[in-house]
C-alpha atoms as a PDB file:
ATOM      1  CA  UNK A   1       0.000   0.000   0.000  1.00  0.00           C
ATOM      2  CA  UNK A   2       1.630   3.203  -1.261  1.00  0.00           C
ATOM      3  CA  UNK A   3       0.939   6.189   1.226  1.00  0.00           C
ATOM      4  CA  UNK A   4       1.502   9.542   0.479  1.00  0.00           C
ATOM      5  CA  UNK A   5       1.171  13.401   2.545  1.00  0.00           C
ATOM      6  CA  UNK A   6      -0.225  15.751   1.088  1.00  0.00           C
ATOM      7  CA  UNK A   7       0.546  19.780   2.390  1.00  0.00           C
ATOM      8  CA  UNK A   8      -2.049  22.359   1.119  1.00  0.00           C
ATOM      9  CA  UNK A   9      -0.770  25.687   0.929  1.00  0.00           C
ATOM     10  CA  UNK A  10      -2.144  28.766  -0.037  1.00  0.00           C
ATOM     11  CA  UNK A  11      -0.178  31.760   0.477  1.00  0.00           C
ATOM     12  CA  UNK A  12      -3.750  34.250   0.736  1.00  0.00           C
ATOM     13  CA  UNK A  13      -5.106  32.881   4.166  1.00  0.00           C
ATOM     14  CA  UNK A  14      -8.276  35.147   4.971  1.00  0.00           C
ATOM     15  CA  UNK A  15      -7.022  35.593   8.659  1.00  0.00           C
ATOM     16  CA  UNK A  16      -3.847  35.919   8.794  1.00  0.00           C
ATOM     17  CA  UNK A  17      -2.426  36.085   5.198  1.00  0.00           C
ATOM     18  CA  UNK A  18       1.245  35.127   4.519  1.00  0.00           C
ATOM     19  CA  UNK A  19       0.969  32.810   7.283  1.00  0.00           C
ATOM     20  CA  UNK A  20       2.702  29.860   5.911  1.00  0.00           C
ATOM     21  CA  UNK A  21       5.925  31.790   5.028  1.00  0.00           C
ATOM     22  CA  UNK A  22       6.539  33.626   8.520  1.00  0.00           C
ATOM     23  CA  UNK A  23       9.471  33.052  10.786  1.00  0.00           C
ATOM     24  CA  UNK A  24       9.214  29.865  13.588  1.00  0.00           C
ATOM     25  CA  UNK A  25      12.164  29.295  15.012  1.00  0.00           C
ATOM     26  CA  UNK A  26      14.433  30.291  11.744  1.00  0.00           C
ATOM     27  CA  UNK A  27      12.669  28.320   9.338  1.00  0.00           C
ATOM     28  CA  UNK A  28       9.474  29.448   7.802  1.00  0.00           C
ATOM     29  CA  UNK A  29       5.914  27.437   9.063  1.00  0.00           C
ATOM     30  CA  UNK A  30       5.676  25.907   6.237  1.00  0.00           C
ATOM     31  CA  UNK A  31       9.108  24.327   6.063  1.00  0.00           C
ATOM     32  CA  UNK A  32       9.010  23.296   9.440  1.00  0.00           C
ATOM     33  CA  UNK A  33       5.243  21.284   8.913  1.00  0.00           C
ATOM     34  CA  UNK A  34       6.825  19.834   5.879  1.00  0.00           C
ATOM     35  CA  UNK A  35       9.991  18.426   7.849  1.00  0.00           C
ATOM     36  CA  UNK A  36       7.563  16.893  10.803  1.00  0.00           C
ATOM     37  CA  UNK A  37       5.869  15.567   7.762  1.00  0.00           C
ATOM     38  CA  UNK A  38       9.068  13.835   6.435  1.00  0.00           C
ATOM     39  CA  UNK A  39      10.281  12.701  10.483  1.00  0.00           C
ATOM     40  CA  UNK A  40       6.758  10.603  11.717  1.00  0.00           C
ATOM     41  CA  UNK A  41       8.375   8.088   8.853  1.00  0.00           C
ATOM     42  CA  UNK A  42       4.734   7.375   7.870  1.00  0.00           C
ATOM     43  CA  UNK A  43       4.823   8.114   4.333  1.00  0.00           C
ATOM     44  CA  UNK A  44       6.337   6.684   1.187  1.00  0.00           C
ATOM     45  CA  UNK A  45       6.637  10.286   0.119  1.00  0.00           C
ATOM     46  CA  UNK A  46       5.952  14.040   1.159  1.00  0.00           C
ATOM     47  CA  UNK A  47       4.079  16.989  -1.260  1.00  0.00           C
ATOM     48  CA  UNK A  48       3.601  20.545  -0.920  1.00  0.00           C
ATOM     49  CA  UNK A  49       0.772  21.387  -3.225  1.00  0.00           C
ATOM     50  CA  UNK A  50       0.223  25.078  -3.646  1.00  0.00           C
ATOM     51  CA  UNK A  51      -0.689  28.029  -5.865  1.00  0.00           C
ATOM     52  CA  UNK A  52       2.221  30.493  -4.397  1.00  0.00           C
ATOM     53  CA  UNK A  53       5.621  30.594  -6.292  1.00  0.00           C
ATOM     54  CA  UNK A  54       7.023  31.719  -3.113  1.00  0.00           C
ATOM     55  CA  UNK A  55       5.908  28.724  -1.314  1.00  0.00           C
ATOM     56  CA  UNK A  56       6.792  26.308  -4.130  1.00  0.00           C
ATOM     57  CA  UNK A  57      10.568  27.973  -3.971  1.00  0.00           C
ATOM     58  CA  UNK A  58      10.769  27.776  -0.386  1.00  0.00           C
ATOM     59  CA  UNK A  59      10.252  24.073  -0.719  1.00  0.00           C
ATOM     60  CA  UNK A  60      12.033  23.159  -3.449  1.00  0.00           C
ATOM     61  CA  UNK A  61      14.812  25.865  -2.172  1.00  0.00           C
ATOM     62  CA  UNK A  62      15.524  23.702   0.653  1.00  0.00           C
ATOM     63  CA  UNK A  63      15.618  20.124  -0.809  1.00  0.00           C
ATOM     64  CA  UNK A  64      12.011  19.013  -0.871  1.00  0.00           C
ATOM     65  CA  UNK A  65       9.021  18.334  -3.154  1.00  0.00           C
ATOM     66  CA  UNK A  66       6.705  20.857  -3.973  1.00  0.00           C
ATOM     67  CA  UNK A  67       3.598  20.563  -6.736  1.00  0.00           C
ATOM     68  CA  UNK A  68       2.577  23.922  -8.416  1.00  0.00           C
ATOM     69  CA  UNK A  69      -1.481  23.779  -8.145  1.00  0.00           C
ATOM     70  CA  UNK A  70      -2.545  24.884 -11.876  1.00  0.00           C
ATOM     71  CA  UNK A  71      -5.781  26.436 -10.930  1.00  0.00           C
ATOM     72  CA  UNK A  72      -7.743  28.110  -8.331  1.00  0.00           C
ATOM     73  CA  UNK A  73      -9.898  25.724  -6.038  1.00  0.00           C
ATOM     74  CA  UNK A  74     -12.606  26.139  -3.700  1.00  0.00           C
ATOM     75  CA  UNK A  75     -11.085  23.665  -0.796  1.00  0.00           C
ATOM     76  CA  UNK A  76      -7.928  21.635  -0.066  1.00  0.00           C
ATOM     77  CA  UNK A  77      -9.448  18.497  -1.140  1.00  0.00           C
ATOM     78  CA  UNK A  78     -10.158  20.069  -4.943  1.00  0.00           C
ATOM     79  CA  UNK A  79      -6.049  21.264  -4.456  1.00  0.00           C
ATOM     80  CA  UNK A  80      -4.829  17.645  -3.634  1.00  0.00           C
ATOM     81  CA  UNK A  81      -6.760  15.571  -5.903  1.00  0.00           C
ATOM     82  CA  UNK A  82      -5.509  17.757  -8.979  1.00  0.00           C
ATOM     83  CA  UNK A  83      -1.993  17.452  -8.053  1.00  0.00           C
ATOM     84  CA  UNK A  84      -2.263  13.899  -7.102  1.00  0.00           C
ATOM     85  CA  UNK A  85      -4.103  12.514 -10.329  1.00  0.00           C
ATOM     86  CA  UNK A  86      -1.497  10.932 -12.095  1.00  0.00           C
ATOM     87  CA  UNK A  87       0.639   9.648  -9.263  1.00  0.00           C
ATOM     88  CA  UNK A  88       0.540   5.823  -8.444  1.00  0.00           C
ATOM     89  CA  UNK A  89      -0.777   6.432  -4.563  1.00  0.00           C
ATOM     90  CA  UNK A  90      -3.064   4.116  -2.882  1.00  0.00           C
ATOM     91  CA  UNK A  91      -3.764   6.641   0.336  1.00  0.00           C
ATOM     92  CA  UNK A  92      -3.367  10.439   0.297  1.00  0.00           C
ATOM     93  CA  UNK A  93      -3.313  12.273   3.769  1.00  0.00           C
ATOM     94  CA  UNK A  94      -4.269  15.609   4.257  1.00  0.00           C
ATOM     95  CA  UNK A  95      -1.410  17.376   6.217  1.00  0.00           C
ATOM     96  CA  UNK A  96      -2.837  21.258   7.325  1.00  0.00           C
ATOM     97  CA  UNK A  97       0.339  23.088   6.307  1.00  0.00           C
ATOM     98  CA  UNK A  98      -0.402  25.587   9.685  1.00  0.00           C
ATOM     99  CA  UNK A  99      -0.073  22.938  11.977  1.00  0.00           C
ATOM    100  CA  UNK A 100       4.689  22.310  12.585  1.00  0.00           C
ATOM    101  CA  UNK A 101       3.713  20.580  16.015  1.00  0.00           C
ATOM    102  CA  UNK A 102       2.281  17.000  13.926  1.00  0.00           C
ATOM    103  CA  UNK A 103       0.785  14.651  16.160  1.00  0.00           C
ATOM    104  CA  UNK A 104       2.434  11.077  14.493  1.00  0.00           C
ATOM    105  CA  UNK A 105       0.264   9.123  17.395  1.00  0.00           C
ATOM    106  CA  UNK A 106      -2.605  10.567  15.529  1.00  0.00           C
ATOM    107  CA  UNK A 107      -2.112  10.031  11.963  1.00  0.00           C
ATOM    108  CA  UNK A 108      -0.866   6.371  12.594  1.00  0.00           C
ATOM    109  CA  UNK A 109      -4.419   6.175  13.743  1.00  0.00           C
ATOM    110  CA  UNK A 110      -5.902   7.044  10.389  1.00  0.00           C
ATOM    111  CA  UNK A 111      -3.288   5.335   8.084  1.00  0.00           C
ATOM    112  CA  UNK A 112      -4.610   2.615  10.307  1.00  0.00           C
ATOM    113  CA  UNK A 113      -7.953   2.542   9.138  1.00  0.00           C
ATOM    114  CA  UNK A 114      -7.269   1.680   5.517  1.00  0.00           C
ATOM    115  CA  UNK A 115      -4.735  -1.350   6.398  1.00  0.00           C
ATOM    116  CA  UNK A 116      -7.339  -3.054   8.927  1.00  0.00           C
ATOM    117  CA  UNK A 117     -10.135  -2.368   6.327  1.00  0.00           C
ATOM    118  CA  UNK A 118      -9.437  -5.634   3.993  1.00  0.00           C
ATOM    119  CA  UNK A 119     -13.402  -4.924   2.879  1.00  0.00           C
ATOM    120  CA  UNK A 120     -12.326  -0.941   1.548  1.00  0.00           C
ATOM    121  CA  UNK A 121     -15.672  -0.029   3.178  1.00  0.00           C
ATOM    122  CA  UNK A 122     -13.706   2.995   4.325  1.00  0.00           C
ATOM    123  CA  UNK A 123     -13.698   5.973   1.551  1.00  0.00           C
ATOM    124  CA  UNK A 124     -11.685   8.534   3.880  1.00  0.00           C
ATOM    125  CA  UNK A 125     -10.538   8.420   7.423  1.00  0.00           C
ATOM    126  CA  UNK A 126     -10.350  11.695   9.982  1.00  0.00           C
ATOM    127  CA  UNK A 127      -9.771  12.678  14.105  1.00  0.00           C
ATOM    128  CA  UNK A 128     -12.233  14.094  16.192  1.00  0.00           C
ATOM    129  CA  UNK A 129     -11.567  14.402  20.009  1.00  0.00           C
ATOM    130  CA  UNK A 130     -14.240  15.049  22.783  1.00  0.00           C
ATOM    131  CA  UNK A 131     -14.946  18.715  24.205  1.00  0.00           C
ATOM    132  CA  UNK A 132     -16.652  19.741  26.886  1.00  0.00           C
ATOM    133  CA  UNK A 133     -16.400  23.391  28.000  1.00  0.00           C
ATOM    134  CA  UNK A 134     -19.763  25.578  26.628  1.00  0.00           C
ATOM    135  CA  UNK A 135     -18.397  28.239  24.671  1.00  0.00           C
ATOM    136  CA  UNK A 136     -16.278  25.525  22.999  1.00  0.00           C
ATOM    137  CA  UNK A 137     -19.281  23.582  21.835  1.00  0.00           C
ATOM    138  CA  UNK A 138     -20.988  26.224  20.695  1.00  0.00           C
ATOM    139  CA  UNK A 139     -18.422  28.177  18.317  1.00  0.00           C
ATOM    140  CA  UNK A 140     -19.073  28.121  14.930  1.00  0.00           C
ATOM    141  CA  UNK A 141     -15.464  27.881  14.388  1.00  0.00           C
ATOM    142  CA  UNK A 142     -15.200  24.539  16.051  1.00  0.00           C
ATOM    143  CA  UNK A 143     -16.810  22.202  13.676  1.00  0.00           C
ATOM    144  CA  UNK A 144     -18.611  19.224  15.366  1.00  0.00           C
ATOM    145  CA  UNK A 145     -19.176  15.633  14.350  1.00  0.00           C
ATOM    146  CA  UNK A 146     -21.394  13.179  15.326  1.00  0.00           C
ATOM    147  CA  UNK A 147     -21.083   9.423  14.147  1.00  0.00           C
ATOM    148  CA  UNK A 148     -23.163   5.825  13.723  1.00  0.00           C
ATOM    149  CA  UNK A 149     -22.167   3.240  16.517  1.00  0.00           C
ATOM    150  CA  UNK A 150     -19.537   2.114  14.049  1.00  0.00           C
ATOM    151  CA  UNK A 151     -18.086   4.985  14.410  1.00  0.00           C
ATOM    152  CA  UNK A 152     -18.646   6.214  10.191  1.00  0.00           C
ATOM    153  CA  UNK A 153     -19.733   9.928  10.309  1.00  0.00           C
ATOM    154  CA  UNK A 154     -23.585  10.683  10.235  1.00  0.00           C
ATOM    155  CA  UNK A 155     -22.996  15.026   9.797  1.00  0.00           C
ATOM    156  CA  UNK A 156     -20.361  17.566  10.614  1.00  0.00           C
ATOM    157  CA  UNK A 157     -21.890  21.347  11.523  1.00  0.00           C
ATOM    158  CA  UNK A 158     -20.773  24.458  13.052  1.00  0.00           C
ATOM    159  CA  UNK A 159     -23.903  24.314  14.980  1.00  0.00           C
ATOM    160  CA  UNK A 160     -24.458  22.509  18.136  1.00  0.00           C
ATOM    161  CA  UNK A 161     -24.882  18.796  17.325  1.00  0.00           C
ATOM    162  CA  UNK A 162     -26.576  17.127  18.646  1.00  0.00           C
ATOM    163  CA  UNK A 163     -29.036  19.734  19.872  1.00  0.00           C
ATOM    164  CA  UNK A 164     -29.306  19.373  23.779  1.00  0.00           C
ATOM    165  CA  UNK A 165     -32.537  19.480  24.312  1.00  0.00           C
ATOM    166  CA  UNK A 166     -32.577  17.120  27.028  1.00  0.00           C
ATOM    167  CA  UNK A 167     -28.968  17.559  29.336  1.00  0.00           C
ATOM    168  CA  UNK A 168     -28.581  14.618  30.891  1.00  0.00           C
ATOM    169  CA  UNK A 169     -29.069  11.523  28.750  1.00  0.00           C
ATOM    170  CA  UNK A 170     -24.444  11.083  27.956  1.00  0.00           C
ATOM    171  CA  UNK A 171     -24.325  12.804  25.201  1.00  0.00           C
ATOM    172  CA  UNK A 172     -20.507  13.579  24.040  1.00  0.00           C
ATOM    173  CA  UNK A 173     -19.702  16.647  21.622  1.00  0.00           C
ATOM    174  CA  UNK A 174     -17.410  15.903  19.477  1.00  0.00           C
ATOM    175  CA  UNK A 175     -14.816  18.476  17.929  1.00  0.00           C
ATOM    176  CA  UNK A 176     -13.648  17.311  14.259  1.00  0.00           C
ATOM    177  CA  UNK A 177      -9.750  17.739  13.444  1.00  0.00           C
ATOM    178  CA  UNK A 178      -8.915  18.378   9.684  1.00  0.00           C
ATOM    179  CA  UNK A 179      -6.828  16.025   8.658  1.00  0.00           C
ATOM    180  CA  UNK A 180      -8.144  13.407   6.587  1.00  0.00           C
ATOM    181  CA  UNK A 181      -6.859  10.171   4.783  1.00  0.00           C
ATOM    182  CA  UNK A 182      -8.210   9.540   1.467  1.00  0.00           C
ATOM    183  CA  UNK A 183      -8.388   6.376  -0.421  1.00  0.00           C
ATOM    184  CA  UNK A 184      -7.605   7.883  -4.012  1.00  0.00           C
ATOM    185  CA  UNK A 185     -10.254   7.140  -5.689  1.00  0.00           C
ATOM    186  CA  UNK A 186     -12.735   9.096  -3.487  1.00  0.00           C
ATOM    187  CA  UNK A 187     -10.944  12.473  -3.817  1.00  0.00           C
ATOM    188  CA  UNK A 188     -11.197  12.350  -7.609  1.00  0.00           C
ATOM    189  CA  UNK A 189     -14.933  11.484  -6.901  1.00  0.00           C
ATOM    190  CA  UNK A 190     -14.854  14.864  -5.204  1.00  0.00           C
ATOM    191  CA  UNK A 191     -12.903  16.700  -7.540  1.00  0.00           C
ATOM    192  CA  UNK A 192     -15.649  15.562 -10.336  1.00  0.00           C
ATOM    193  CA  UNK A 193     -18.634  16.095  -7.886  1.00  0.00           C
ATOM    194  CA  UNK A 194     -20.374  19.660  -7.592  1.00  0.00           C
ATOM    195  CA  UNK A 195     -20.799  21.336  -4.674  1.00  0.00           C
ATOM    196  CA  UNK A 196     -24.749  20.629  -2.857  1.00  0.00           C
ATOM    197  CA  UNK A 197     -26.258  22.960  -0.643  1.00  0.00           C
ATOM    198  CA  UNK A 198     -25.091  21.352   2.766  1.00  0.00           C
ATOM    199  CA  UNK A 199     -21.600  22.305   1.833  1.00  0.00           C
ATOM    200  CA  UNK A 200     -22.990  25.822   0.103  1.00  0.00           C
ATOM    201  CA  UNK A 201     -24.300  25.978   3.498  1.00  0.00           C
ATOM    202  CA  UNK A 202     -21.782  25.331   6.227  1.00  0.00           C
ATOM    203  CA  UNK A 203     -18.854  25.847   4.219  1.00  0.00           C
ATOM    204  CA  UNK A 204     -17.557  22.269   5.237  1.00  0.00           C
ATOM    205  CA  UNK A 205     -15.980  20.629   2.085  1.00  0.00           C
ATOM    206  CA  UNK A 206     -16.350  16.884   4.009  1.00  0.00           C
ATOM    207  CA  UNK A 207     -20.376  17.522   3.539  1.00  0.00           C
ATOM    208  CA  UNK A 208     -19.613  17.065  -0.123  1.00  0.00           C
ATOM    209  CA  UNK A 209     -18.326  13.372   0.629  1.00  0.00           C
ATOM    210  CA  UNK A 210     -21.245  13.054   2.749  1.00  0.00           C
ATOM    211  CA  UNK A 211     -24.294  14.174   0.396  1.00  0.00           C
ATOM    212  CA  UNK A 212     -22.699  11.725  -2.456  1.00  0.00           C
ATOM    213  CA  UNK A 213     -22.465   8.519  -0.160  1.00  0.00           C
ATOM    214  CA  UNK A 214     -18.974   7.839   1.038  1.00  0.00           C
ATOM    215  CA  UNK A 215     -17.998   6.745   3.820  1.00  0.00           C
ATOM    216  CA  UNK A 216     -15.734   8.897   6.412  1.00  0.00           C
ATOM    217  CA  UNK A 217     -14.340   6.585   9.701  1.00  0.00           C
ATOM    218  CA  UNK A 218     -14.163   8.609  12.566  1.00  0.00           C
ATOM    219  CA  UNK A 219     -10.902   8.186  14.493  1.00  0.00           C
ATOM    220  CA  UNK A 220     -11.343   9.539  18.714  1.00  0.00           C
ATOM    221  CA  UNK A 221      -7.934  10.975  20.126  1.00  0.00           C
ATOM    222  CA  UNK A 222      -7.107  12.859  23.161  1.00  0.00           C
ATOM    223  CA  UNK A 223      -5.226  15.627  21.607  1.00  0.00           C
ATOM    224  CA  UNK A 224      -6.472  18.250  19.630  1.00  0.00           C
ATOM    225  CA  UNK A 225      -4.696  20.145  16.791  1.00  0.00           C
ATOM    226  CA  UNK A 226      -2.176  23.036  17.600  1.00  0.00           C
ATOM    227  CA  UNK A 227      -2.480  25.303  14.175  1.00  0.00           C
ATOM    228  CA  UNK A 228      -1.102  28.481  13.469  1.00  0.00           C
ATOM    229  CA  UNK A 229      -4.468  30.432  12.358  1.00  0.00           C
ATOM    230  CA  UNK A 230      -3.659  34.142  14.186  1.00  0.00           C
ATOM    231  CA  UNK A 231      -0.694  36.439  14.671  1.00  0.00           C
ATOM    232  CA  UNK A 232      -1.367  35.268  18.419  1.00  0.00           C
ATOM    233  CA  UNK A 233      -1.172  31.578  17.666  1.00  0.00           C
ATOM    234  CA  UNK A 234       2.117  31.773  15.911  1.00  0.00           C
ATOM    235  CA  UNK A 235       3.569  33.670  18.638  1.00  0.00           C
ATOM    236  CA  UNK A 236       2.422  30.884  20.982  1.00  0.00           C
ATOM    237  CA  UNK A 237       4.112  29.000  18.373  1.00  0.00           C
ATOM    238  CA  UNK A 238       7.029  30.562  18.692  1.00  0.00           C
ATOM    239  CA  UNK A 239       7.365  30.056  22.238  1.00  0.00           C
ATOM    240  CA  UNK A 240       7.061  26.454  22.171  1.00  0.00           C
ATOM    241  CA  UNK A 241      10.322  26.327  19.631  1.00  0.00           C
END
C-alpha cells in the first residue's frame, strides 16, 4: 500500500495572510510542517501542493518536493486531488500546512484505518476528540461531528450537534480535526462532484463526501490540533520552539 502526505498551501489565508511563510524558530511554518511531515516516517513520500511561487521555492529551495497547483480551487481536497491525479498512490493524507507541532500518534491512527479495512468499506478516514467546556461547543469555528455506533460519520456542523434538548441523557460533543486520509479514488470522486447545498451551506468541504455517499471513519484521540491560524497563535508558536 503506497501512502503519500499531502501539504495544502495557499499563500492568501483570509485571517492571517502570509501565514505559511513567517518566521518559527528560523525556518518558515511551512518548512518546518513539511519536515515533521518527512520525520513521523509514515509516508512513502511528502508533497507541498500550492498556488504560491514563493511557497513552491521555499520548498524546493531547501531540498524538498513541492507541486505547483494549476488552478484556483474552492477547498484543499479540490487542491490535492488535482496534483495527485497521475501519481501511483493508494492513500493520500491531508497534512494542514499551519499545523509544525504534527501529532504522528494521531495520523498512525488514520493510516490505520485503511490497512485493517481488507473490505475498503472505508472511503476517507479523519480525528475528532471530545470537548466539553460551553463556549467551545458552541463556536461556529469549532466544527462538530457526530457518528453511527460504528463509528462512520452521520454530519459535521458548526452548529451545536446534537441539539441538547434534554442535558442529561451522555451525550458527548465531538470536535472534528482536519486532517483526513483519502483512499484515491474518493478524492477524484470529489474533484468531479459539484458542490450541494449542505456544503454551500456550512462551508464544510467533508459535507460534499457526505451528500454523495462515502464513507468517512471517525478516528477519537485525546489531543487536539495546535495550528497556526492568528498572529497570536504563531507567537504561541514561537514560544514552544
Amino acid at each position: 500500500m503506497n501512502i503519500i502526505a499531502v501539504i495544502p498551501a495557499r499563500y492568501a489565508s483570509t485571517r492571517f495572510p502570509a501565514k505559511l511563510m513567517q518566521d518559527l524558530g528560523g525556518k518558515t511554518v511551512i518548512q518546518r510542517t513539511y519536515e515533521a511531515a518527512l520525520n513521523t516516517a509514515l509516508f512513502d513520500d511528502v508533497f507541498v501542493v500550492t498556488d504560491s511561487i514563493l511557497i513552491y521555492n521555499e520548498i524546493m529551495n531547501n531540498g524538498g518536493k513541492a507541486i505547483m497547483s494549476a488552478k484556483e480551487h474552492e477547498s484543499g481536497s479540490d487542491r490535492i486531488a488535482e496534483a495527485i491525479q497521475n501519481l501511483e498512490v493508494d492513500i493520500v493524507v491531508n497534512v494542514q500546512g499551519d499545523e509544525p507541532f504534527i501529532n504522528k500518534e494521531a495520523l498512525i491512527k488514520v493510516v490505520e484505518v485503511f490497512k485493517n479495512d481488507a473490505n475498503k468499506k472505508v472511503d476517507l478516514a479523519s480525528l475528532m476528540f471530545e470537548i466539553t467546556d460551553e463556549q467551545e461547543i458552541s463556536s461556529p469555528n469549532n466544527v462538530k461531528v457526530v457518528t453511527d455506533q460504528n463509528g462512520f460519520a452521520l454530519y459535521f456542523s458548526r452548529s451545536i450537534i446534537p441539539y441538547p434538548r434534554e442535558k442529561n441523557v451522555g451525550v458527548r460533543y465531538m470536535k472534528h480535526i482536519g486532517i483526513y486520509a483519502f483512499r484515491k479514488q474518493a478524492l477524484l470522486d470529489f474533484y468531479n462532484l459539484p458542490m450541494k447545498s449542505l456544503e454551500a451551506s456550512e462551508k464544510l468541504e467533508q459535507l460534499r463526501y457526505l451528500e454523495f455517499g462515502k464513507r468517512i471513519k471517525m478516528v477519537e484521540t485525546n489531543q487536539g490540533s495546535i495550528g497556526i491560524d492568528t498572529p497570536e497563535d504563531l507567537e504561541k508558536a514561537r514560544k514552544m520552539f
